[in-house]
N, C-alpha and C. Protein backbone atom coordinates (compact mmCIF):
# COMPACT_ATOMS: atom_id res chain seq x y z
N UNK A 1 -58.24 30.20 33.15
CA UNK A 1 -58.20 28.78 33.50
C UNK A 1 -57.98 27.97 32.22
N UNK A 2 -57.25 27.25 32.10
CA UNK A 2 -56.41 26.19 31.04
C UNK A 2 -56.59 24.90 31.38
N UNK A 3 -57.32 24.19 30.41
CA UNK A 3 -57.23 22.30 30.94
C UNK A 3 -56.98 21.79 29.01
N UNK A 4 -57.04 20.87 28.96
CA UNK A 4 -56.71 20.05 27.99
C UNK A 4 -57.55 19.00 27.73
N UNK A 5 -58.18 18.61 26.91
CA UNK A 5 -59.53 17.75 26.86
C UNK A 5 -59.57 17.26 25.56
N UNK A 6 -59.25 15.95 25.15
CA UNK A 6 -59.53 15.52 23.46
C UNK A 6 -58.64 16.00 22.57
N UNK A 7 -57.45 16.43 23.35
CA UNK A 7 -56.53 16.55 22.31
C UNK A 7 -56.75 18.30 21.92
N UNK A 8 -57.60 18.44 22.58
CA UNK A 8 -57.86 20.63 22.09
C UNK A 8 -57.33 21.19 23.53
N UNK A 9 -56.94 22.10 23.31
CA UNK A 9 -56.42 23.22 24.40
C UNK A 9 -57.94 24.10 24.62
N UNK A 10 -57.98 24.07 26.19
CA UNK A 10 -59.35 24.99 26.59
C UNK A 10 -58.94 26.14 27.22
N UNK A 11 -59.23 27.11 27.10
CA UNK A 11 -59.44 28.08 27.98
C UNK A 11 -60.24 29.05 27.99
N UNK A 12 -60.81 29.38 29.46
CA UNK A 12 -61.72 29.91 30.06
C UNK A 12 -61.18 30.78 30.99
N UNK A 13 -62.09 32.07 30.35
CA UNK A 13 -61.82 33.14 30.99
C UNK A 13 -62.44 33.64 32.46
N UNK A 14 -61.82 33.88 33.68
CA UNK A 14 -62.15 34.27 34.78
C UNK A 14 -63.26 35.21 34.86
N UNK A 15 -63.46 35.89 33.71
CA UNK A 15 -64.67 36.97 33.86
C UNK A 15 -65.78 36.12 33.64
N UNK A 16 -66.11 35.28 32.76
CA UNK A 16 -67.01 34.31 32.26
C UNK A 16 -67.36 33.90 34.01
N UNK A 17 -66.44 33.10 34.62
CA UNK A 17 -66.52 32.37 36.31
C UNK A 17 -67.18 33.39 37.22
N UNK A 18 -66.44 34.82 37.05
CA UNK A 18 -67.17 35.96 38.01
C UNK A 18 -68.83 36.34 37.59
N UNK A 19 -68.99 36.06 36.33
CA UNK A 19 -70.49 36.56 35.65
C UNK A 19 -71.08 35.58 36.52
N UNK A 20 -70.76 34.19 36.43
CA UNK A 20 -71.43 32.94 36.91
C UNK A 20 -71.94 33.33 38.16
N UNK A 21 -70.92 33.83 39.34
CA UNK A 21 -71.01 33.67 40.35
C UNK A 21 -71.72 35.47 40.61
N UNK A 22 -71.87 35.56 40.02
CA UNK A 22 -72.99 36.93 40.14
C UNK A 22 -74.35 36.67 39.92
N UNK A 23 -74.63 36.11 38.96
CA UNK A 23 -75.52 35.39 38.75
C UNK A 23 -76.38 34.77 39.62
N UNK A 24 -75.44 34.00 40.14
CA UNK A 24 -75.70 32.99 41.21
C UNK A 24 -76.12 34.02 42.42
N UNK A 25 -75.73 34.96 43.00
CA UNK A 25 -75.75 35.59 44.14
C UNK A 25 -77.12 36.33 43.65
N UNK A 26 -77.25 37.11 42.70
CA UNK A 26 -78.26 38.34 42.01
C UNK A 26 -79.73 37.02 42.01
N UNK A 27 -79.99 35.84 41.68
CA UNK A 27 -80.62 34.70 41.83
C UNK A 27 -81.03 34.81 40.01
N UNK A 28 -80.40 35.27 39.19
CA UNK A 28 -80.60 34.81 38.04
C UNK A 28 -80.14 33.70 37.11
N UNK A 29 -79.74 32.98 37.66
CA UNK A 29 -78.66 31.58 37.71
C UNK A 29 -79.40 31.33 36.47
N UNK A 30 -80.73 31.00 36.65
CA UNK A 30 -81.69 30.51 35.60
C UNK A 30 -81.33 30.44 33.76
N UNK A 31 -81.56 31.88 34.20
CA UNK A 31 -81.19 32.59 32.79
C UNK A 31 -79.73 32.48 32.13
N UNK A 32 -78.86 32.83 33.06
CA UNK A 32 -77.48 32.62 32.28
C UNK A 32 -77.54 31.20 32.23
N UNK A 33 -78.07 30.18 32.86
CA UNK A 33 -77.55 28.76 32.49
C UNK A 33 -78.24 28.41 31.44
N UNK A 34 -79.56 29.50 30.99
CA UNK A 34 -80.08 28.35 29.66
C UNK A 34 -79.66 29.44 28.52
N UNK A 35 -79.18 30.45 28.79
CA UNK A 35 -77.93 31.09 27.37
C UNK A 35 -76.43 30.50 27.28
N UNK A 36 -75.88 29.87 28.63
CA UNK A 36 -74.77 29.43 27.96
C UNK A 36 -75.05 28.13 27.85
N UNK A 37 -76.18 27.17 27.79
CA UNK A 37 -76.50 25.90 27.19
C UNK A 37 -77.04 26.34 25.98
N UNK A 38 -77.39 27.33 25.48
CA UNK A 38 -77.55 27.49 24.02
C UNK A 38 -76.22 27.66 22.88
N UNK A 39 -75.19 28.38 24.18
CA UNK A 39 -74.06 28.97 23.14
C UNK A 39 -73.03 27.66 22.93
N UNK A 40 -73.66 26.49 23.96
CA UNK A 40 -72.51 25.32 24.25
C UNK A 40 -73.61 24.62 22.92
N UNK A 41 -74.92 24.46 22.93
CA UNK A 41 -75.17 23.45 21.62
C UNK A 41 -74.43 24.23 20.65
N UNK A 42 -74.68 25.62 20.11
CA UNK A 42 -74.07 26.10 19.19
C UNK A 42 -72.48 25.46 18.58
N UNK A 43 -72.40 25.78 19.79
CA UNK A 43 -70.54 25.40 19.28
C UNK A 43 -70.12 24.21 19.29
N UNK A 44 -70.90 23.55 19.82
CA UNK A 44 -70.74 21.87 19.78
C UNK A 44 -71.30 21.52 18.43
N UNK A 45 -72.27 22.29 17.77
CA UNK A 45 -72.30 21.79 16.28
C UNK A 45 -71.28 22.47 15.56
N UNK A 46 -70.65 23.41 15.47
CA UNK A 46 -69.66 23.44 14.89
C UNK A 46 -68.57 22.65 15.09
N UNK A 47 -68.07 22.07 16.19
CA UNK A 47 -67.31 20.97 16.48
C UNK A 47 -67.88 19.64 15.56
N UNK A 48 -69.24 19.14 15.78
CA UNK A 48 -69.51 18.56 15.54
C UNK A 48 -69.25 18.23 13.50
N UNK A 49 -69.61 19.41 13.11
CA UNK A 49 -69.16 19.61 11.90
C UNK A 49 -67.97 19.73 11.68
N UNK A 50 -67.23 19.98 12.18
CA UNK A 50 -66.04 19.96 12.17
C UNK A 50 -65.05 18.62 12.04
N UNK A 51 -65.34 17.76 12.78
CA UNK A 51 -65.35 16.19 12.96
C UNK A 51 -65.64 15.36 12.00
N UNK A 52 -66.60 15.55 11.45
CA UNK A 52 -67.32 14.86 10.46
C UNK A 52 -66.03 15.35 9.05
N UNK A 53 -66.07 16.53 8.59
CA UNK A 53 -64.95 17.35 7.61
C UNK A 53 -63.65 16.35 8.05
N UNK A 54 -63.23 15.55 9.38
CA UNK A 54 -61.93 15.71 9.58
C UNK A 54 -60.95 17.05 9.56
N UNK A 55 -61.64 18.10 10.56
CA UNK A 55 -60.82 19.11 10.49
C UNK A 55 -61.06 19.75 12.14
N UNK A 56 -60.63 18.80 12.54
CA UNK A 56 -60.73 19.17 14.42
C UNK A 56 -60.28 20.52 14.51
N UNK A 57 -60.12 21.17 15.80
CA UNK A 57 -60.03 22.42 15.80
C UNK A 57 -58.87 22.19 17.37
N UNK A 58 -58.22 23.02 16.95
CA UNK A 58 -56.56 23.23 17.49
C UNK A 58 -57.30 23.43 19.25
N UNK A 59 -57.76 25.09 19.04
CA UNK A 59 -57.53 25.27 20.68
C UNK A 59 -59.18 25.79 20.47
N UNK A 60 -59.54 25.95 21.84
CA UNK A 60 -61.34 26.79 21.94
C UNK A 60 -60.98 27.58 23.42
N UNK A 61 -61.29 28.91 22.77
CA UNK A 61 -61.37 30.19 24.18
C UNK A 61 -62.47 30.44 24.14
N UNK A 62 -62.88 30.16 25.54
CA UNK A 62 -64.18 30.70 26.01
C UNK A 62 -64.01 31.93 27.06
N UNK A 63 -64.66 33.37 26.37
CA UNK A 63 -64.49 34.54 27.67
C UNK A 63 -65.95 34.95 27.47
N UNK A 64 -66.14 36.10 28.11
CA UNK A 64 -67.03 36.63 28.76
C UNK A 64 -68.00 36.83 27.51
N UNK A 65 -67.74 37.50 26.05
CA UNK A 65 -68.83 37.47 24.91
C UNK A 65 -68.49 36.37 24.01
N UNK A 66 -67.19 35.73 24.09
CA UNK A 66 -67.66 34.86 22.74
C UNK A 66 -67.13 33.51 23.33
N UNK A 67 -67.29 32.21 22.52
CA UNK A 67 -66.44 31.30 22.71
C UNK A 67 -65.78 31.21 21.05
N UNK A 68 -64.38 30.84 20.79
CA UNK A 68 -63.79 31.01 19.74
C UNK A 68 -62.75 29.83 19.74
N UNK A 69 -63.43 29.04 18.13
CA UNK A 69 -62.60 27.69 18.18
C UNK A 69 -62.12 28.15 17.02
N UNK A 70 -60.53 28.00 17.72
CA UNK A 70 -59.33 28.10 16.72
C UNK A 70 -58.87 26.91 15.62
N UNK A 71 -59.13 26.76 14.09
CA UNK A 71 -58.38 25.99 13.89
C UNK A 71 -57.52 26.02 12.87
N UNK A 72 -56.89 25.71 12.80
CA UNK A 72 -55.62 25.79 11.85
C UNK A 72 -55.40 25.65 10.29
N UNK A 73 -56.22 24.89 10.20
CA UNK A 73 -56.90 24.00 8.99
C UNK A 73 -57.87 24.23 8.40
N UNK A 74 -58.61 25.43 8.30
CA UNK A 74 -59.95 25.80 8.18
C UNK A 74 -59.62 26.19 6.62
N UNK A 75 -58.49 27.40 6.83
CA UNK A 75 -58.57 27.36 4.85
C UNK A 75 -58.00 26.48 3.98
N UNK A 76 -57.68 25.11 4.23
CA UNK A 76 -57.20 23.97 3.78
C UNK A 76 -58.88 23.00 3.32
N UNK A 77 -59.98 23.75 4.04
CA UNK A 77 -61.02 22.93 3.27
C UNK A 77 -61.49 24.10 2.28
N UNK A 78 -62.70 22.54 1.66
CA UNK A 78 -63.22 23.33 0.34
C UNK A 78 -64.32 24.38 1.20
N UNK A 79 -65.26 25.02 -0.29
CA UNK A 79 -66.17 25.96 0.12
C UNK A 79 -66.70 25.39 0.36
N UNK A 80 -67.48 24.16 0.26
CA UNK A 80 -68.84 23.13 1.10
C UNK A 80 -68.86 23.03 2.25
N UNK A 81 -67.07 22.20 2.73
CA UNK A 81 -67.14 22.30 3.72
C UNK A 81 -67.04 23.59 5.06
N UNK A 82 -66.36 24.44 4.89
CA UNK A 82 -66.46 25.87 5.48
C UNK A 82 -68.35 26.44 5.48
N UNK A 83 -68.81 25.96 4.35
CA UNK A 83 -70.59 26.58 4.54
C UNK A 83 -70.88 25.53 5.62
N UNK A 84 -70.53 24.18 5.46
CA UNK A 84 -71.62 23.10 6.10
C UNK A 84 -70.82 22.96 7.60
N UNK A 85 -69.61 24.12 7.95
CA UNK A 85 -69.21 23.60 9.49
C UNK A 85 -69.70 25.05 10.33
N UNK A 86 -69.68 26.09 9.14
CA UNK A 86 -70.19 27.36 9.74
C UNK A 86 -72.15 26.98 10.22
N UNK A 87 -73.03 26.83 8.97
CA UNK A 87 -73.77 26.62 9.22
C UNK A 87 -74.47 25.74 9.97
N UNK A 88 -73.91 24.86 10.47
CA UNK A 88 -74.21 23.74 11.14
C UNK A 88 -74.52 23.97 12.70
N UNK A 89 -73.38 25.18 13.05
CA UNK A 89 -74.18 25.85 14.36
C UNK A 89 -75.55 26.25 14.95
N UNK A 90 -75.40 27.19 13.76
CA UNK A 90 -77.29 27.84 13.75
C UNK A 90 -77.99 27.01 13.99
N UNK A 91 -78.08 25.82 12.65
CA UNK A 91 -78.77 25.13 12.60
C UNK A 91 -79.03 24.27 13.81
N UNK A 92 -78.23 23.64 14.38
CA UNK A 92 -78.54 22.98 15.50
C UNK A 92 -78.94 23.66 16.76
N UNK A 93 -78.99 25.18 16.62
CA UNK A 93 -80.03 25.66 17.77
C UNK A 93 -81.33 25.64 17.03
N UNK A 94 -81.64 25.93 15.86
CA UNK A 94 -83.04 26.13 15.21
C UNK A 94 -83.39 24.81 15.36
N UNK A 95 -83.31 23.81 15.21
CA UNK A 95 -83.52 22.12 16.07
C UNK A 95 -83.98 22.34 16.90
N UNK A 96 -82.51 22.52 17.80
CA UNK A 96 -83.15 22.20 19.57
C UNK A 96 -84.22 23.10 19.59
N UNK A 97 -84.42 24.22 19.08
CA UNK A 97 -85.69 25.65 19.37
C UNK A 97 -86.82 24.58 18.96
N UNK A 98 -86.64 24.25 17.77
CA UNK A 98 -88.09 23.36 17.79
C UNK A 98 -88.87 22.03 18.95
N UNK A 99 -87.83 21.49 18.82
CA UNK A 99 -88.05 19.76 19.90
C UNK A 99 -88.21 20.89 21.24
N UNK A 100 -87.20 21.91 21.77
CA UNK A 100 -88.02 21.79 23.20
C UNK A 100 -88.84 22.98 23.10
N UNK A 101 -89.27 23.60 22.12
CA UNK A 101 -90.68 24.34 21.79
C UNK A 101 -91.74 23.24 21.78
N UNK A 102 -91.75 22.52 21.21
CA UNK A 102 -92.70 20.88 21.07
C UNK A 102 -93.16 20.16 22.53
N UNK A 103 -91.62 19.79 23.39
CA UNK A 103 -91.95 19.57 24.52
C UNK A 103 -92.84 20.36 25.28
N UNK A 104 -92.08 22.42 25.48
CA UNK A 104 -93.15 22.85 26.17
C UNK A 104 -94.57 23.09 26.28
N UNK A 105 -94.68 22.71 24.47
CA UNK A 105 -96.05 22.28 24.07
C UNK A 105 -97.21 21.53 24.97
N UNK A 106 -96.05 20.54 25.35
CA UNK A 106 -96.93 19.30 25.86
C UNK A 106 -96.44 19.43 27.62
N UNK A 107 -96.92 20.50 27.90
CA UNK A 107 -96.42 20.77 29.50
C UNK A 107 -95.36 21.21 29.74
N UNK A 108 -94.32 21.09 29.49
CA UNK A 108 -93.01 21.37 29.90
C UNK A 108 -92.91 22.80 29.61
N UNK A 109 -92.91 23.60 30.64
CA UNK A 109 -93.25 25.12 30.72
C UNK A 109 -91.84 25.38 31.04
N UNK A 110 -90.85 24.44 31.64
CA UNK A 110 -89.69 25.21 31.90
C UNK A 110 -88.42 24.62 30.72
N UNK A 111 -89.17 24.34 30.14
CA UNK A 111 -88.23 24.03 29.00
C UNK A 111 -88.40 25.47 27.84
N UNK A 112 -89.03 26.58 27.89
CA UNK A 112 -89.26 27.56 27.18
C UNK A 112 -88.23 28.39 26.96
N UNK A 113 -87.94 28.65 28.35
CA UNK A 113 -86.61 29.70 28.13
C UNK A 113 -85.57 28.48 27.47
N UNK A 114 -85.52 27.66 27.56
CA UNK A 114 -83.61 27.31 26.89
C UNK A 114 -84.33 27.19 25.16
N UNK A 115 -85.85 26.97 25.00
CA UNK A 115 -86.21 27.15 23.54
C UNK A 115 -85.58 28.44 22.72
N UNK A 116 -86.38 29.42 23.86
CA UNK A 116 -86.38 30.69 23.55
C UNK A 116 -84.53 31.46 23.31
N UNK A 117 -83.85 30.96 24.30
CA UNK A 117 -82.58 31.08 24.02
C UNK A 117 -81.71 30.53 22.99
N UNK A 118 -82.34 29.11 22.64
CA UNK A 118 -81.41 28.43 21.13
C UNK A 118 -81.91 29.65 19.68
N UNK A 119 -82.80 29.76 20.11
CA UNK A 119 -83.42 30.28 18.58
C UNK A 119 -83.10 32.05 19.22
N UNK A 120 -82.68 32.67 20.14
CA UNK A 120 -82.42 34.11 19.85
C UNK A 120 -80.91 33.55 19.43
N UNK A 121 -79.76 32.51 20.06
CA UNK A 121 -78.67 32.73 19.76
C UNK A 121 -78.57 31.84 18.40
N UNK A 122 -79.41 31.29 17.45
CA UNK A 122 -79.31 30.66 16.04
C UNK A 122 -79.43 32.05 15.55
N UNK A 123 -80.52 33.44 16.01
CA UNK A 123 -80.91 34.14 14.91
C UNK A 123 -79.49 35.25 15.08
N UNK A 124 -79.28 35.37 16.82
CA UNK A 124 -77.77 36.12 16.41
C UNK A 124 -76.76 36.38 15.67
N UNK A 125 -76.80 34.50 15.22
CA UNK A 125 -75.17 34.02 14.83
C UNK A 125 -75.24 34.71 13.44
N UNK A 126 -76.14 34.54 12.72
CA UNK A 126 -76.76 34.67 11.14
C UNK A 126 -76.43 35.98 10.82
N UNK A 127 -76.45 36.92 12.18
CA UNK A 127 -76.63 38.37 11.78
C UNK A 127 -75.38 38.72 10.51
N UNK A 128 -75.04 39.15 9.41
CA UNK A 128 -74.38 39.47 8.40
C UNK A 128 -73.23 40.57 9.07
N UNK A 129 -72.44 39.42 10.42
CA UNK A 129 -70.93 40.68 10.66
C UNK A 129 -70.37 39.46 10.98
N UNK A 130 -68.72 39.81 10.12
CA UNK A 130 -67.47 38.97 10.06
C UNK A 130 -67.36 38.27 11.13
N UNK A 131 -67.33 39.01 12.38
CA UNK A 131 -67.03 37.76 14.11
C UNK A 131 -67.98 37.33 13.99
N UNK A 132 -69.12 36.51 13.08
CA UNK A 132 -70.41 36.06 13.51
C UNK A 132 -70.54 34.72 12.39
N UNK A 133 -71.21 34.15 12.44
CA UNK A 133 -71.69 33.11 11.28
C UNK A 133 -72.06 33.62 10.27
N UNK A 134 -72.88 34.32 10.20
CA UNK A 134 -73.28 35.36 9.25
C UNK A 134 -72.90 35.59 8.37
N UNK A 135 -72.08 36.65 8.80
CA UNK A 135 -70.53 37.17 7.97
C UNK A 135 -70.06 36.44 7.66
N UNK A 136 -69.41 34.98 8.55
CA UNK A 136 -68.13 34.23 8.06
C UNK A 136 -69.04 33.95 6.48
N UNK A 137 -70.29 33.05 6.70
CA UNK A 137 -71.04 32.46 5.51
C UNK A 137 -71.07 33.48 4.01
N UNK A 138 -71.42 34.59 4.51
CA UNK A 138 -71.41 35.90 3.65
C UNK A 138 -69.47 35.81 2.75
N UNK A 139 -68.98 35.61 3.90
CA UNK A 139 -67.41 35.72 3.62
C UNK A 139 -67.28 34.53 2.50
N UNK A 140 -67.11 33.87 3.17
CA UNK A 140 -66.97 32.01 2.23
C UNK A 140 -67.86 32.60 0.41
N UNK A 141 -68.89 32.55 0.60
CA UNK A 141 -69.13 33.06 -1.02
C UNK A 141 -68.86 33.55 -1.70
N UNK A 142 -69.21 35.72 -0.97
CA UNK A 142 -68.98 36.22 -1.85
C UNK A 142 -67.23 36.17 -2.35
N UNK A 143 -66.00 35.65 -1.90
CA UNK A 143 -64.78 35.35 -1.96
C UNK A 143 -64.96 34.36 -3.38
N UNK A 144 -65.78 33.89 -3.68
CA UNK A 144 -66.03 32.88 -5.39
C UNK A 144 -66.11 33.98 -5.72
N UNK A 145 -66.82 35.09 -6.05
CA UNK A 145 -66.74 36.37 -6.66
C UNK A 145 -65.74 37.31 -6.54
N UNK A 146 -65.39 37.53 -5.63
CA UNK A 146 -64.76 38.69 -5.62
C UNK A 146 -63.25 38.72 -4.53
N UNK A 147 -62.62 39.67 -4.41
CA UNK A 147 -61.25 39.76 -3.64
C UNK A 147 -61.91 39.48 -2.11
N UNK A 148 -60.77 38.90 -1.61
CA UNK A 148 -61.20 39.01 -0.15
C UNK A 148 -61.09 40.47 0.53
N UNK A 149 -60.81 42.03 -0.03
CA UNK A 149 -61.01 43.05 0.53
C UNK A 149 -62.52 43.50 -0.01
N UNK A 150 -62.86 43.13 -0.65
CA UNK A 150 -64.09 43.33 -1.85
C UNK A 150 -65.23 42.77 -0.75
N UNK A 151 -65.07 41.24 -0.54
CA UNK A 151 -65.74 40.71 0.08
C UNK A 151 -66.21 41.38 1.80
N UNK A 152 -64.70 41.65 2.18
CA UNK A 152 -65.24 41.96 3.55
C UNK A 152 -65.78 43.51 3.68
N UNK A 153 -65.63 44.38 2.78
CA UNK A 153 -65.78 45.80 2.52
C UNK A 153 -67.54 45.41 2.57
N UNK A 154 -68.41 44.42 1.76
CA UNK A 154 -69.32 44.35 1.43
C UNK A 154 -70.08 44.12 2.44
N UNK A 155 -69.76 43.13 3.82
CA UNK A 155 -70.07 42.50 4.45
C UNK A 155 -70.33 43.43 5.88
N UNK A 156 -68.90 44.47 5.91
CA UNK A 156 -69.21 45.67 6.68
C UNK A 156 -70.08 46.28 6.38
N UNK A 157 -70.14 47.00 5.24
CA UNK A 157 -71.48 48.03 5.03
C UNK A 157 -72.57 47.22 4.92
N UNK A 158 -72.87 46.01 5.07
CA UNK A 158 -74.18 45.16 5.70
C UNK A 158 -74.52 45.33 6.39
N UNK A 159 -73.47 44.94 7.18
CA UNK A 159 -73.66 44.65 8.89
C UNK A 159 -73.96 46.32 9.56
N UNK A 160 -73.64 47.31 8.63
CA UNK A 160 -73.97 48.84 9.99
C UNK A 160 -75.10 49.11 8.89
N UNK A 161 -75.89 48.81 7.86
CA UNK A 161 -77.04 49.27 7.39
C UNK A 161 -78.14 48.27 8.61
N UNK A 162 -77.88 47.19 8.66
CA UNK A 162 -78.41 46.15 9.58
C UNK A 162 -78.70 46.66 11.07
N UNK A 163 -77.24 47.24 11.65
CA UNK A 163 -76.61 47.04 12.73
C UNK A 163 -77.55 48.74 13.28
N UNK A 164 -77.64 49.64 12.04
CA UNK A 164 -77.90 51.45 12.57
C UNK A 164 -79.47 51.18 13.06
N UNK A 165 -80.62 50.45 12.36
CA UNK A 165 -82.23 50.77 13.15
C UNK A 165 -82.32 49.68 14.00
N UNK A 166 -81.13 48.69 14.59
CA UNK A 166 -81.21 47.68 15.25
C UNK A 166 -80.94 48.59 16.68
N UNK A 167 -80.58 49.35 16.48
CA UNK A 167 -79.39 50.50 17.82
C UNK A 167 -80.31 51.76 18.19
N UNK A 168 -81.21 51.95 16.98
CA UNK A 168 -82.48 52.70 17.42
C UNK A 168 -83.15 52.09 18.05
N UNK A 169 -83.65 50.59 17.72
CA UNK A 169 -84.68 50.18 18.11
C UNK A 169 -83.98 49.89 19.97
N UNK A 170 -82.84 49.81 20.08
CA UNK A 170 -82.22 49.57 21.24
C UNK A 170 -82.43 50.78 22.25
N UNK A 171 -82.28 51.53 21.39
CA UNK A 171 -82.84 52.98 22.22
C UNK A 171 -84.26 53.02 22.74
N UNK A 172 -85.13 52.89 22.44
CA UNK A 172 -86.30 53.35 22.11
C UNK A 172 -87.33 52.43 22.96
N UNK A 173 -86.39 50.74 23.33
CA UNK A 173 -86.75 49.95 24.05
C UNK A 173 -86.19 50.36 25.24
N UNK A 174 -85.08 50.46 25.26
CA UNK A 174 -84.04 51.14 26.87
C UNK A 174 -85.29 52.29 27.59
N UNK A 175 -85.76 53.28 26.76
CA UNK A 175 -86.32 54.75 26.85
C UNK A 175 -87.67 54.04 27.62
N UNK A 176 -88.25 52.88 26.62
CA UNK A 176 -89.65 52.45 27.15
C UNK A 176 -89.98 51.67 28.42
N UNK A 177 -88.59 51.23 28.52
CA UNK A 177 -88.91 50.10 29.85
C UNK A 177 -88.12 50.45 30.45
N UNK A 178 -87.07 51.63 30.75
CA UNK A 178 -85.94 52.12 31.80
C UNK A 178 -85.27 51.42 32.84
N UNK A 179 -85.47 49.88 31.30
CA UNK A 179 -84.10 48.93 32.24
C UNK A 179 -83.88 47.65 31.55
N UNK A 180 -84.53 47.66 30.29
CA UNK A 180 -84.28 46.65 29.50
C UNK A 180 -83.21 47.22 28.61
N UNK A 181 -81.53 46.93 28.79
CA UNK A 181 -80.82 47.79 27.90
C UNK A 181 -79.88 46.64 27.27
N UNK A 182 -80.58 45.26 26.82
CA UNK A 182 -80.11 44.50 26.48
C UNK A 182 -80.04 44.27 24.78
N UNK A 183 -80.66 45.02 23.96
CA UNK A 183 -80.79 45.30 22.51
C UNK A 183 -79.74 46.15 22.09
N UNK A 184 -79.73 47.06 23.19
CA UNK A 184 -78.61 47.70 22.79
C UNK A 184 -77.22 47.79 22.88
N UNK A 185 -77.30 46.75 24.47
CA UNK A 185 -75.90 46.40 24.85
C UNK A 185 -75.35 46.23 23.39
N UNK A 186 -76.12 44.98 22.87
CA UNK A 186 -75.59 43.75 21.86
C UNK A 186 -75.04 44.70 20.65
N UNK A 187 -75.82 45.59 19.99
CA UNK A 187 -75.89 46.64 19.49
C UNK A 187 -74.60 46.85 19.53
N UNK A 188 -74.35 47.64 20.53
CA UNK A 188 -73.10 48.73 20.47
C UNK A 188 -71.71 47.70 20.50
N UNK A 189 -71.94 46.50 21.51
CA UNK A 189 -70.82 45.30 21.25
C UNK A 189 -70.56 44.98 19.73
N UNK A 190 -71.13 44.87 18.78
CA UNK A 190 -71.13 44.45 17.70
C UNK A 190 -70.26 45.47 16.67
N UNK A 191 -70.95 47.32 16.97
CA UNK A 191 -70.82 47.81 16.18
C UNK A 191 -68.98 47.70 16.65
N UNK A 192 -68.84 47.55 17.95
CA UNK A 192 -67.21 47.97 18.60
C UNK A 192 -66.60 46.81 17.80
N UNK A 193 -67.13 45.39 17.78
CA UNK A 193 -66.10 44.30 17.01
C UNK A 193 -65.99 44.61 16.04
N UNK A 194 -66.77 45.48 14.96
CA UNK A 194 -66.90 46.29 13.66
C UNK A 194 -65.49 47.02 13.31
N UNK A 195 -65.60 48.11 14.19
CA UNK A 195 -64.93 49.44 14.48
C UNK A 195 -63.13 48.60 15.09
N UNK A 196 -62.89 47.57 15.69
CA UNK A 196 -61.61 47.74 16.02
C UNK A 196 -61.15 46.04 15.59
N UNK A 197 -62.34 45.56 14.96
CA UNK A 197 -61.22 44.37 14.55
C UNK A 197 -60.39 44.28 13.50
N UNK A 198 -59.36 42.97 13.89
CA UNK A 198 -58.15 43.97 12.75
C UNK A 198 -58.25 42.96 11.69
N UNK A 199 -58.15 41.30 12.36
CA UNK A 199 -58.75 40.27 11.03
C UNK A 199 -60.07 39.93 10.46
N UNK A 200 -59.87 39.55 9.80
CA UNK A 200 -61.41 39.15 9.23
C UNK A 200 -61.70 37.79 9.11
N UNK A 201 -62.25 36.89 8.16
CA UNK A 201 -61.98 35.94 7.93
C UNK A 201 -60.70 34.76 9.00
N UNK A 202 -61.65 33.81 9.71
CA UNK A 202 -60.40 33.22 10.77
C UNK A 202 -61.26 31.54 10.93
């Protein structure tokens, strides 16, 4: 599905619409709506940072694991700005994690899960692999030092020293609760964007 909105090209992938509507039928509606209101603040602060730089972003694909804003112009800014539009994501879930951690403080019991969801998908983004914030941030620096093959060589063997007792521990939780296989899903998704992506830096 393709619409046009603000001058950016959207598109949204049909599998993303079928998850929805599974969701919806399975009665977990709940849950996927307060992970993809975490992944929409996310990326709305990178927009948001983005705006501020004057460096809008061309097109944004949203599918089934990622949403990915394309822009054109990204290595045309400095290193400040590339740290302060990457980081600016995270950050604005580690926010919202606080204010509606605060609210549920004060009663608001169903404001927990979309807490609990900004701050697992702020601590995701951070994780140290190239398709991630992480990495990109990791990328943007160590590149003042070193070659950009240097850089991303470094950033891989991070991410699978990181990525190998994260995939145990995925095991070991799967084994204990013989149906929580969501540590590891993420796990093995990660190590696959590892293993077959072909750019780096985008």
């Amino acid at each position: 599905m393709k619409f046009r909105l603000l001058n950016i090209d959207f598109t949204v992938s049909y599998s993303l619409i079928c998850l929805g509507a599974i969701c919806v039928i399975l009665n977990i509606f709940l849950g996927f709506l307060c992970c993809i209101m975490a992944v929409i603040i996310h990326e709305c602060g990178h927009l948001f940072a983005m705006l501020i730089c004057k460096s809008p972003p061309g097109k944004i694909k949203i599918s089934l694991f990622e949403i990915k804003i394309i822009n054109s112009s990204r290595q045309l800014n400095t290193t400040r700005q590339n740290i302060f539009i990457i980081f600016f994501g995270p950050l604005v879930n580690f926010i919202c994690f606080i204010l509606f951690y605060l609210l549920y403080l004060c009663n608001s019991e169903f404001l927990l899960p979309i807490a609990m969801a900004n701050l697992c998908t702020g601590l995701f983004n951070m994780l140290p692999i190239i398709s991630l914030d992480g990495g990109q941030l990791m990328y943007v620096i160590l590149c003042g030092k070193f070659s950009e093959k240097s850089a991303e060589r470094i950033i891989n063997i991070t991410a699978f020293i990181i990525l190998f007792p994260l995939t145990v521990l995925g095991f070991t939780v799967l084994l204990n609760s013989k149906y929580n296989y969501s540590l590891l899903f993420v796990c093995i998704y990660l190590i696959a964007s590892l293993l077959f992506r072909n750019n780096g830096y985008y």
